[in-house]
N, C-alpha and C. Protein backbone atom coordinates (compact mmCIF):
# COMPACT_ATOMS: atom_id res chain seq x y z
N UNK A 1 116.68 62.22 81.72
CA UNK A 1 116.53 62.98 82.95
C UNK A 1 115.12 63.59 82.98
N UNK A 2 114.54 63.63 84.03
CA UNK A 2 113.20 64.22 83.96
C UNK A 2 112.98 65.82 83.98
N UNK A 3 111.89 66.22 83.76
CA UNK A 3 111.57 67.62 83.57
C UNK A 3 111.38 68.12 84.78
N UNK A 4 111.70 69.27 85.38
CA UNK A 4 111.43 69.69 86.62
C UNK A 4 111.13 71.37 86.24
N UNK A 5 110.97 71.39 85.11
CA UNK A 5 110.13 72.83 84.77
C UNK A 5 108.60 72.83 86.13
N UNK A 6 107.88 71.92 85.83
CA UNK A 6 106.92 72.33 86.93
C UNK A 6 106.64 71.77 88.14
N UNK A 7 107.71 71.30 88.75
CA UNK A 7 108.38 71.30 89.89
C UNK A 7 108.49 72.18 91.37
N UNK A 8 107.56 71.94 92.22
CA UNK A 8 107.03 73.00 93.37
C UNK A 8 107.65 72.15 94.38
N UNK A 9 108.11 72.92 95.54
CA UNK A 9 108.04 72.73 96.67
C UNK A 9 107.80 73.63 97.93
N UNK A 10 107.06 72.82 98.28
CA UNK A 10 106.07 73.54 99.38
C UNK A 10 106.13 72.92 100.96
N UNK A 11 106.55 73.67 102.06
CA UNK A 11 106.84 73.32 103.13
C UNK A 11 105.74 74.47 103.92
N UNK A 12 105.92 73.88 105.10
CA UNK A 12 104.64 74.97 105.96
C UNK A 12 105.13 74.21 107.70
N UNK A 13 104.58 75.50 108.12
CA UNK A 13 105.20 74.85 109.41
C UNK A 13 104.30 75.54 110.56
N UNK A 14 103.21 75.44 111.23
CA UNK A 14 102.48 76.27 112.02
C UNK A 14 102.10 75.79 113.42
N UNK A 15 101.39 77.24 113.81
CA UNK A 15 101.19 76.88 115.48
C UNK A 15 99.69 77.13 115.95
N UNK A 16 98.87 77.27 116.60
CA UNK A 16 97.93 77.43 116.67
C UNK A 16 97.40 78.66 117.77
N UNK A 17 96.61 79.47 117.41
CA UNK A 17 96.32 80.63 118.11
C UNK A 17 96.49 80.50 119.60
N UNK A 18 97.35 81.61 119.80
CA UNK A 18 97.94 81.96 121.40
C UNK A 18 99.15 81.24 121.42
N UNK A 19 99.45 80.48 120.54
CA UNK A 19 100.95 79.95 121.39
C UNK A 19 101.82 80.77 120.48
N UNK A 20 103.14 80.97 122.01
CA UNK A 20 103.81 81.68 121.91
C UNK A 20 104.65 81.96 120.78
N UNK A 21 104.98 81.17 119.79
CA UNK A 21 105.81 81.11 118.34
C UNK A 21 104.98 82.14 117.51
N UNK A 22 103.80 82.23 118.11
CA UNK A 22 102.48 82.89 116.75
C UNK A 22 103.26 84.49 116.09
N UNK A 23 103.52 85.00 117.36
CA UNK A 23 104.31 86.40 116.84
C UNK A 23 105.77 86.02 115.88
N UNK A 24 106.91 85.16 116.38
CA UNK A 24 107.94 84.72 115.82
C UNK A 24 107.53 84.47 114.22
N UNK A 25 106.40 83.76 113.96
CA UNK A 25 105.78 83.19 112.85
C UNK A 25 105.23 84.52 112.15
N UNK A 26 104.66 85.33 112.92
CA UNK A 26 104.13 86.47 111.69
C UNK A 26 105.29 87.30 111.17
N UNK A 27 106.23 87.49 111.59
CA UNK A 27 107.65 88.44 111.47
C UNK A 27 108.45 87.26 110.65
N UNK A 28 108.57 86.13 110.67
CA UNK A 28 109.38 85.74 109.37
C UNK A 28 108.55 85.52 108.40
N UNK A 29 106.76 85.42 108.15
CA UNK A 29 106.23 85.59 107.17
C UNK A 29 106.15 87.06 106.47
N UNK A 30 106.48 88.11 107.63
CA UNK A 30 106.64 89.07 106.58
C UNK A 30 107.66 89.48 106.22
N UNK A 31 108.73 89.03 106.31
CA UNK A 31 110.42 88.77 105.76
C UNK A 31 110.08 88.12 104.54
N UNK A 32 109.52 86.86 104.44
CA UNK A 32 109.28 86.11 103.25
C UNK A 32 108.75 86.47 102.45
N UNK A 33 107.51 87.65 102.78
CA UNK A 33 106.58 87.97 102.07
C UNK A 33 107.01 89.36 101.07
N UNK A 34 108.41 89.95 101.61
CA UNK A 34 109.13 91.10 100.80
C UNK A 34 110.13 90.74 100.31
N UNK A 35 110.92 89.73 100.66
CA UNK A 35 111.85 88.68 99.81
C UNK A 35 110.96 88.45 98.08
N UNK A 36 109.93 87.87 98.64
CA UNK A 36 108.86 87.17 97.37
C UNK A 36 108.84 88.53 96.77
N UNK A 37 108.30 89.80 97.16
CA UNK A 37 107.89 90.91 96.56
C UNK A 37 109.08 91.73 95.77
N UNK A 38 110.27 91.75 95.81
CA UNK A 38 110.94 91.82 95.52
C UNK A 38 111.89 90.95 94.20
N UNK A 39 111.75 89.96 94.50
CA UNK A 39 112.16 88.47 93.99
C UNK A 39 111.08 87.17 93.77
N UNK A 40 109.99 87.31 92.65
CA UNK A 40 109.67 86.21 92.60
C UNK A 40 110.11 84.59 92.88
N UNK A 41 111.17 85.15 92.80
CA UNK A 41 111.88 83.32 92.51
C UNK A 41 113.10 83.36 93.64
N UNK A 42 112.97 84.70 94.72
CA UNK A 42 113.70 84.47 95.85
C UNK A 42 113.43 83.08 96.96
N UNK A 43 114.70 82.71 97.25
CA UNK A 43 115.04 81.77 98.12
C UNK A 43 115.18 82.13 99.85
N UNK A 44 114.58 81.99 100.44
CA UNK A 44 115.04 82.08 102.22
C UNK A 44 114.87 81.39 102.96
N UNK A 45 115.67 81.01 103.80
CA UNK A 45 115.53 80.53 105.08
C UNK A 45 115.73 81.37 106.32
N UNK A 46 114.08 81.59 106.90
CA UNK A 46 114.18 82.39 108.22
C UNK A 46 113.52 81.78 109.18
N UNK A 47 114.67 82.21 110.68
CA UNK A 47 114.35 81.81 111.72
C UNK A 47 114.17 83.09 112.71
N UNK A 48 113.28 83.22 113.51
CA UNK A 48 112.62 83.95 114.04
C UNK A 48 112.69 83.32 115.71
N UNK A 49 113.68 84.39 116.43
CA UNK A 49 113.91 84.51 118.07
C UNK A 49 113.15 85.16 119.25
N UNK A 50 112.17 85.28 119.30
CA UNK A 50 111.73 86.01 120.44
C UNK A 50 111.83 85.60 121.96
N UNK A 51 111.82 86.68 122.79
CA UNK A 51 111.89 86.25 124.19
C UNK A 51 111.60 87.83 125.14
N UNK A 52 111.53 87.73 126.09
CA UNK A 52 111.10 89.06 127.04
C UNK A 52 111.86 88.86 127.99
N UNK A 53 112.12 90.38 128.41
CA UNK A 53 113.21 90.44 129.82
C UNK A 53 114.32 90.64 128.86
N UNK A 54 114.44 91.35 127.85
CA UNK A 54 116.22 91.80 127.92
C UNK A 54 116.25 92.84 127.85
């Protein structure tokens, strides 16, 4: 069986300045970013809803 001691995975997913996801995108990076601070070796999956008018 192989070694997966140094074993990364790395996903990324982005938008480009002014479009509308850009805010959605900074608010689950800083979810991720106190998950990590908290938990080096924390796991998350976040999805991030915005919309106006409610």
């Amino acid at each position: 069986m192989a070694n997966h001691e140094n074993l990364r995975l790395f996903t990324s997913e982005s938008v480009t300045e002014g479009h509308p996801d850009k805010l959605a995108d900074q608010i689950s990076d800083a979810v991720l970013d106190e998950i990590l601070a908290e938990d080096p070796e924390g796991r998350v999956a976040c999805e991030t809803l915005i919309t106006t008018g409610l």
